[in-house]
Protein backbone atom coordinates (compact mmCIF):
# COMPACT_ATOMS: atom_id res chain seq x y z
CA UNK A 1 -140.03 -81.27 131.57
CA UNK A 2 -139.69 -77.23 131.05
CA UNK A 3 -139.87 -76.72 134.91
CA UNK A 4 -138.63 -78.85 138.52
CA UNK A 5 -139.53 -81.89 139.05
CA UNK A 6 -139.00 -83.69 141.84
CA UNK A 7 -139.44 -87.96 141.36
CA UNK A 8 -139.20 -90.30 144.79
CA UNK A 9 -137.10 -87.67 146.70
CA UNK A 10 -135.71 -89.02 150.01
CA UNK A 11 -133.32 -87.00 152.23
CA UNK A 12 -131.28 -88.20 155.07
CA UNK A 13 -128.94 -85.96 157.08
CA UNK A 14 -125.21 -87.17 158.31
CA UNK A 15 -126.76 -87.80 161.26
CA UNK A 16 -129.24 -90.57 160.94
CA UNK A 17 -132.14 -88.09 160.85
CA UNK A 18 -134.63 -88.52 157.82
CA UNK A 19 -136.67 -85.16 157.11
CA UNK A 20 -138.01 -86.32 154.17
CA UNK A 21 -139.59 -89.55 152.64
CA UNK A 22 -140.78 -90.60 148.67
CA UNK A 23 -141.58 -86.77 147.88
CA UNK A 24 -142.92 -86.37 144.14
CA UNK A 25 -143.31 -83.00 143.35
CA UNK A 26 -144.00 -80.75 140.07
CA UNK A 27 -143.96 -77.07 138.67
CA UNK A 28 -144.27 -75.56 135.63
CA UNK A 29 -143.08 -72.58 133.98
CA UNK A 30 -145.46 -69.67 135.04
CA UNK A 31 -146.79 -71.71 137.98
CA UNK A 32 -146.05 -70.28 141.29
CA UNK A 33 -147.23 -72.78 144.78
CA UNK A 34 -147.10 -72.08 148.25
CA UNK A 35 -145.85 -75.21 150.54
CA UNK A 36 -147.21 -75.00 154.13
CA UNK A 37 -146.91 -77.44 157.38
CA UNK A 38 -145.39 -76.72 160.67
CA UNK A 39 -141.53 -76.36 161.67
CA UNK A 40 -139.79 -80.12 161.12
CA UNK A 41 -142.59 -81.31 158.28
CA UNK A 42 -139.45 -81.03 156.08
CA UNK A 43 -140.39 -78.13 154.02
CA UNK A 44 -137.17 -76.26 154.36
CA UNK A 45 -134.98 -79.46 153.10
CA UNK A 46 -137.53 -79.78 150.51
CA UNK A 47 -136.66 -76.51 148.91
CA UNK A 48 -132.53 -76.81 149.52
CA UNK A 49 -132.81 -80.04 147.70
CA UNK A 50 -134.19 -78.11 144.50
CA UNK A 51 -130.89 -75.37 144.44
CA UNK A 52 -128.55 -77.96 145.28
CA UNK A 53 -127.67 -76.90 148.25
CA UNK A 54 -128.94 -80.50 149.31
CA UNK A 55 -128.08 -83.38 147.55
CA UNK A 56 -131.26 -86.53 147.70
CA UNK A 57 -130.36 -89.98 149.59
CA UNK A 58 -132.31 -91.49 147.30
CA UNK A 59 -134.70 -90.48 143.97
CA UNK A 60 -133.53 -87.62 141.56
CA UNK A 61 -134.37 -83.82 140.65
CA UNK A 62 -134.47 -82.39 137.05
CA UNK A 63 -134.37 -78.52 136.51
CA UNK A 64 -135.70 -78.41 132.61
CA UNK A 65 -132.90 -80.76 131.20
CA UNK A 66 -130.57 -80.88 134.11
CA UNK A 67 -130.73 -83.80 136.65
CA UNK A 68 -129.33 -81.77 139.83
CA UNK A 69 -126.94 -84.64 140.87
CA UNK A 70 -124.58 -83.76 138.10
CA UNK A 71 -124.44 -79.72 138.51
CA UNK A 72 -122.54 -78.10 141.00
CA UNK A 73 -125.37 -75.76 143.58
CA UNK A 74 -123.05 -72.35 141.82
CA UNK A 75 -124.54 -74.18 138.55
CA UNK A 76 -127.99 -74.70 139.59
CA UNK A 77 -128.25 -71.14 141.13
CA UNK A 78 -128.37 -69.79 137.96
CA UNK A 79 -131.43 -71.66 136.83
CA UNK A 80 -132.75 -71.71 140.68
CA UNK A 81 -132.39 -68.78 143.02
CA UNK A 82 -133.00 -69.17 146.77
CA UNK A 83 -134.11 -66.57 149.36
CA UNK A 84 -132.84 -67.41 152.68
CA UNK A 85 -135.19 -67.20 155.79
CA UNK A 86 -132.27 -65.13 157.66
CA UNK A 87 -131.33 -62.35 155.42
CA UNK A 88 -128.28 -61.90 157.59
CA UNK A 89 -127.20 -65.47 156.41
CA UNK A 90 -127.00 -63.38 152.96
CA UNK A 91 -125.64 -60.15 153.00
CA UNK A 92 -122.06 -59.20 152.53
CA UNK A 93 -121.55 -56.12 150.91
CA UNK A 94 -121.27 -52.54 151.75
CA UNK A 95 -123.58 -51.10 149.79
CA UNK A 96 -127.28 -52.19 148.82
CA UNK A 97 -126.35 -51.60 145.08
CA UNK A 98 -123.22 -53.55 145.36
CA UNK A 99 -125.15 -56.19 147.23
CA UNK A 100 -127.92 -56.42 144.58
CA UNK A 101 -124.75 -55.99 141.44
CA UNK A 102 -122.87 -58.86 142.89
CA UNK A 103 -124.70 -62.09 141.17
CA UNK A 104 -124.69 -60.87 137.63
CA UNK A 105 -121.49 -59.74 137.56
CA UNK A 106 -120.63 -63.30 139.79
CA UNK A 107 -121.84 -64.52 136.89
CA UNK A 108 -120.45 -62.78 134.23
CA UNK A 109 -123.07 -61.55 132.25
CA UNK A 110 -121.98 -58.55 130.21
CA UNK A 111 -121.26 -55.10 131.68
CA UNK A 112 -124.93 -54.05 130.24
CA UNK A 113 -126.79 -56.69 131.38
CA UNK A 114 -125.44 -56.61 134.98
CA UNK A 115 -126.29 -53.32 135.14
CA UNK A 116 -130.32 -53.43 133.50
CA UNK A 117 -130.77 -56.58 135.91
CA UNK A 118 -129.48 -54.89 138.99
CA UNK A 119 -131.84 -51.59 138.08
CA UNK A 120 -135.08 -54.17 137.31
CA UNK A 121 -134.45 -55.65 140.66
CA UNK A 122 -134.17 -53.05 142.74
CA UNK A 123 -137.23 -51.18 141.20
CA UNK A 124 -139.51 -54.62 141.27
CA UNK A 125 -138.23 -54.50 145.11
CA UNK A 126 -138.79 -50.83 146.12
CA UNK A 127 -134.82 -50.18 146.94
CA UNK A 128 -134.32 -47.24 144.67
CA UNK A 129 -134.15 -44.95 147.90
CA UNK A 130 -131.52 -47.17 149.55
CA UNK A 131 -129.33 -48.50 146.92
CA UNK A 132 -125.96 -46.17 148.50
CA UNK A 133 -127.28 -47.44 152.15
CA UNK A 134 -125.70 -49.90 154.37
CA UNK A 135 -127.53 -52.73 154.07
CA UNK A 136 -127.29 -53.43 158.10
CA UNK A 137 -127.93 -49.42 158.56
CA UNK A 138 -131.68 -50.76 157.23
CA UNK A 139 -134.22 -52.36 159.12
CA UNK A 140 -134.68 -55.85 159.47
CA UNK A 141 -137.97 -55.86 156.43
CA UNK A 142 -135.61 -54.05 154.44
CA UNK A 143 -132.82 -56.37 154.00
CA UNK A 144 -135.07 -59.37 152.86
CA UNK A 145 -136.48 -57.50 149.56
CA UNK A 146 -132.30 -56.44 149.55
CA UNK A 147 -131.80 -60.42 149.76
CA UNK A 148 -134.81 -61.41 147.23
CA UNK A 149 -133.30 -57.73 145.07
CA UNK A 150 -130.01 -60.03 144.84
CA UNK A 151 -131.42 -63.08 143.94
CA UNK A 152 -133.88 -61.64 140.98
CA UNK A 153 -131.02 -59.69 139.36
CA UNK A 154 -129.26 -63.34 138.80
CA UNK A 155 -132.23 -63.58 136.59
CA UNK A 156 -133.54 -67.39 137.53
CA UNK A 157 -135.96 -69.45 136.39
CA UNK A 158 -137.01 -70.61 139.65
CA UNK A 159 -137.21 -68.12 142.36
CA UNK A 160 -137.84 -69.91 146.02
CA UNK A 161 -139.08 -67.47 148.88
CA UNK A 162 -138.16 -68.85 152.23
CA UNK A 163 -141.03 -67.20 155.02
CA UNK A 164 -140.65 -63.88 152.94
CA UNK A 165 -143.67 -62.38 155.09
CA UNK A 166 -141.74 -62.52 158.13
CA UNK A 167 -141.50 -58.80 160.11
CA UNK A 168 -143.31 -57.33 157.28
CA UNK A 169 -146.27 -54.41 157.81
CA UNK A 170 -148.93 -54.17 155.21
CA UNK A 171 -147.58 -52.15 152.59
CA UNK A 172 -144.29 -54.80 152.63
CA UNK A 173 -146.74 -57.93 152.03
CA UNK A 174 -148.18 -55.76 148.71
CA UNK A 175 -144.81 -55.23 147.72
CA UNK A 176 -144.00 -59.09 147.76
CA UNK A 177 -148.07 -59.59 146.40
CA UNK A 178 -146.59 -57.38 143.44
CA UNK A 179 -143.08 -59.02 142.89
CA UNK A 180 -144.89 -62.69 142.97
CA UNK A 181 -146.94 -61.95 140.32
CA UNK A 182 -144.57 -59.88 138.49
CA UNK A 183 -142.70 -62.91 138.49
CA UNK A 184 -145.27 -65.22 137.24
CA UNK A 185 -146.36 -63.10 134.22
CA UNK A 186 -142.89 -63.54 132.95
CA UNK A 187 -143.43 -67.35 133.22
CA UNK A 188 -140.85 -68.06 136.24
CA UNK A 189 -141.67 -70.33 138.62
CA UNK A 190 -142.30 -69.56 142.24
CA UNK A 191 -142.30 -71.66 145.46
CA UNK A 192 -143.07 -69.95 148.58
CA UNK A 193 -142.74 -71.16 152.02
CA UNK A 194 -144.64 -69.74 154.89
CA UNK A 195 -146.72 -69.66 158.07
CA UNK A 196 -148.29 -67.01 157.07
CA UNK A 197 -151.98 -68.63 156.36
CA UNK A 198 -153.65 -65.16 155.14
CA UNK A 199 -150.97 -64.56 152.61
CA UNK A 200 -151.27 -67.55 151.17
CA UNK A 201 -154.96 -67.29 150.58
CA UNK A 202 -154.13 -63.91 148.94
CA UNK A 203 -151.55 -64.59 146.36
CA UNK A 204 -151.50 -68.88 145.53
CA UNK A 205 -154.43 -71.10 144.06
CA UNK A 206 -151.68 -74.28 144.29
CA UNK A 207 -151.34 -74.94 148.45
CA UNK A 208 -148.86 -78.01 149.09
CA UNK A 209 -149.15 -79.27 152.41
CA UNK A 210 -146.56 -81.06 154.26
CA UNK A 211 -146.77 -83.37 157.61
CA UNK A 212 -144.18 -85.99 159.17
CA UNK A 213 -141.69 -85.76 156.49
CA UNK A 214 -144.30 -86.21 153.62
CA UNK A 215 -146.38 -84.57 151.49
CA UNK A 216 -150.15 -84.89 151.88
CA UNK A 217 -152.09 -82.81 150.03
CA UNK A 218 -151.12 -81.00 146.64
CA UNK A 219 -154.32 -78.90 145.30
CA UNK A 220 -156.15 -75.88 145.24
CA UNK A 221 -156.48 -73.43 148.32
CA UNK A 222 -159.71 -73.95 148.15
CA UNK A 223 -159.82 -78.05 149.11
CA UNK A 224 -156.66 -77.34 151.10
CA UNK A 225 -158.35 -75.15 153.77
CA UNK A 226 -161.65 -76.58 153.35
CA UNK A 227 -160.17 -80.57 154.07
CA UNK A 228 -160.80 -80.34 157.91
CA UNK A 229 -158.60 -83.93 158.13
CA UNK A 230 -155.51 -82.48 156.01
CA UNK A 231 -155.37 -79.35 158.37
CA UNK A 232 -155.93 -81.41 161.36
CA UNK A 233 -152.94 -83.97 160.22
CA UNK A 234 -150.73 -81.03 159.15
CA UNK A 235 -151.44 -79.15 162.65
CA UNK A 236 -152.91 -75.80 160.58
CA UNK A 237 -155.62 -73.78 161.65
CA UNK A 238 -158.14 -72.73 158.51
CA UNK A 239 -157.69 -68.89 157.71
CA UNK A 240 -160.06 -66.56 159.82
CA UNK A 241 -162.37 -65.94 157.53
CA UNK A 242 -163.04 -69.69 156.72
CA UNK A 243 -163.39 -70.49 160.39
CA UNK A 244 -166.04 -67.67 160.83
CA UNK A 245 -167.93 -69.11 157.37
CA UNK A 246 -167.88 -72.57 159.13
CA UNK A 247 -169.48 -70.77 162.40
CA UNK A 248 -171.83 -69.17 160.52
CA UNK A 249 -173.06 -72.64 158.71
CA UNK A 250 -172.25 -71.22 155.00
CA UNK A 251 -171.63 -74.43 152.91
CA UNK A 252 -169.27 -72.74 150.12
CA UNK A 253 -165.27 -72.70 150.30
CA UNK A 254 -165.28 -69.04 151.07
CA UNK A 255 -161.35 -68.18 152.05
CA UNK A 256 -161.91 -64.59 152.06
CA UNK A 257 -164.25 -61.34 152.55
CA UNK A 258 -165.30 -61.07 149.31
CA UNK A 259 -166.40 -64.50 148.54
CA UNK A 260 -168.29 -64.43 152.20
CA UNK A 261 -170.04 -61.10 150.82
CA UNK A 262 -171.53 -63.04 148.02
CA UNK A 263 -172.42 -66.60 150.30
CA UNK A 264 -174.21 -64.30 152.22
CA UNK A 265 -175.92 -62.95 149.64
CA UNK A 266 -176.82 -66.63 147.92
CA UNK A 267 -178.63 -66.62 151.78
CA UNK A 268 -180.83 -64.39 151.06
């Protein structure tokens, strides 16, 4: 396994509470997957489980070689890098450069490389206007591409995007369009979680849905948003575009403007 795997995962906090139950996941290298549900279908432990920052009750998780119960999460965060929902709950240095220089060098990569990852990261993110700012003198959409900026210099295999859409205008979401696939053409893996519906549609083919502490559907976006009884059990609402095709009678999986352009057109 070259990727994350993810074989009879069950997770139960100190408490009592179980969030998640027999999950069997996969990803490979160059594969990048969005995983979708409402808040408390156990997404978010899902994805802290896969860094480390979780530890399973019961089953196992294997980066490439390692099995994640045997690595430390400072360990796995070099293989598997983790964008927090709450970029707050991530910045702590005075400058955005600093901010962005601090994993490599935490790591101890050589002078050079510290410095060509910090540059990549901050040009894949936008930042090369703000890199002597503040970061808390920038606004809120600004210090998650600093957070994601500080995760990509570190250089991971496996970069995990938790609700990166949030407070973001248009020209932000093409920004994170760009750095997803950016990402994927240099074969790292990317798992994205969001509400954001749209965004999915736009930038994953692989949609995994999650429901009641389980996953229930794994597949394309296509089947995802076109299985009525998956959305219904997962409590999601079919992007706009579908729901208008559905109105409208068309019979194809159309999940966005241009594909309802051409069912139109196969009316005719």
């Amino acid at each position: 396994m070259n990727g994350l795997e993810l074989k009879n995962v069950t997770y139960t906090y100190p408490n009592g509470f179980t969030a998640l139950e027999n999950i069997n996941m996969s990803f490979e290298k160059g594969e990048s997957a969005a995983i979708i549900g409402q808040n408390g279908a156990g997404k978010t432990t899902a994805v802290k489980l896969m860094n480390g920052l979780l530890r399973p009750t019961d089953g196992e998780i294997h980066v490439a070689d390692w099995n994640t119960k045997n690595y430390t999460t400072a360990q796995l965060s070099k293989r598997v890098g983790y964008v927090f929902q709450n970029p707050d709950d991530q910045i702590y240095h005075s400058t955005v450069y600093d901010e962005i220089e601090f994993g490599p060098k935490n790591l101890k990569l050589p002078k050079q490389k510290v410095k060509e990852n910090t540059v990549k990261a901050i040009e894949i993110t936008g930042l090369q206007s703000y890199v002597d700012e503040h970061p808390y003198n920038l606004p809120y959409s600004m210090r998650k591409f600093i957070t994601i900026a500080s995760i990509l210099s570190m250089d991971p295999d496996i970069i995990i995007l938790d609700e990166p859409t949030a407070g973001q205008d248009l020209p932000s979401l093409d920004r994170l369009s760009l750095i997803i696939s950016t990402l994927q053409k240099e074969n790292k893996i990317i798992i994205t979680i969001t509400h954001d519906m749209e965004f999915v549609v736009n930038n994953f083919k692989r949609v995994i849905v999650m429901a009641n502490k389980k996953k229930i559907a794994d597949s394309t976006k296509w089947d995802v948003f076109w299985d009525l009884d998956i959305l219904q059990k997962s409590n999601l609402k079919q992007p706009s575009i579908s729901s208008l095709s559905r109105s409208l009678g068309i019979k194809g999986k159309v999940l966005n403007i241009n594909e309802l352009i051409q069912e139109l057109q196969n009316m005719e």
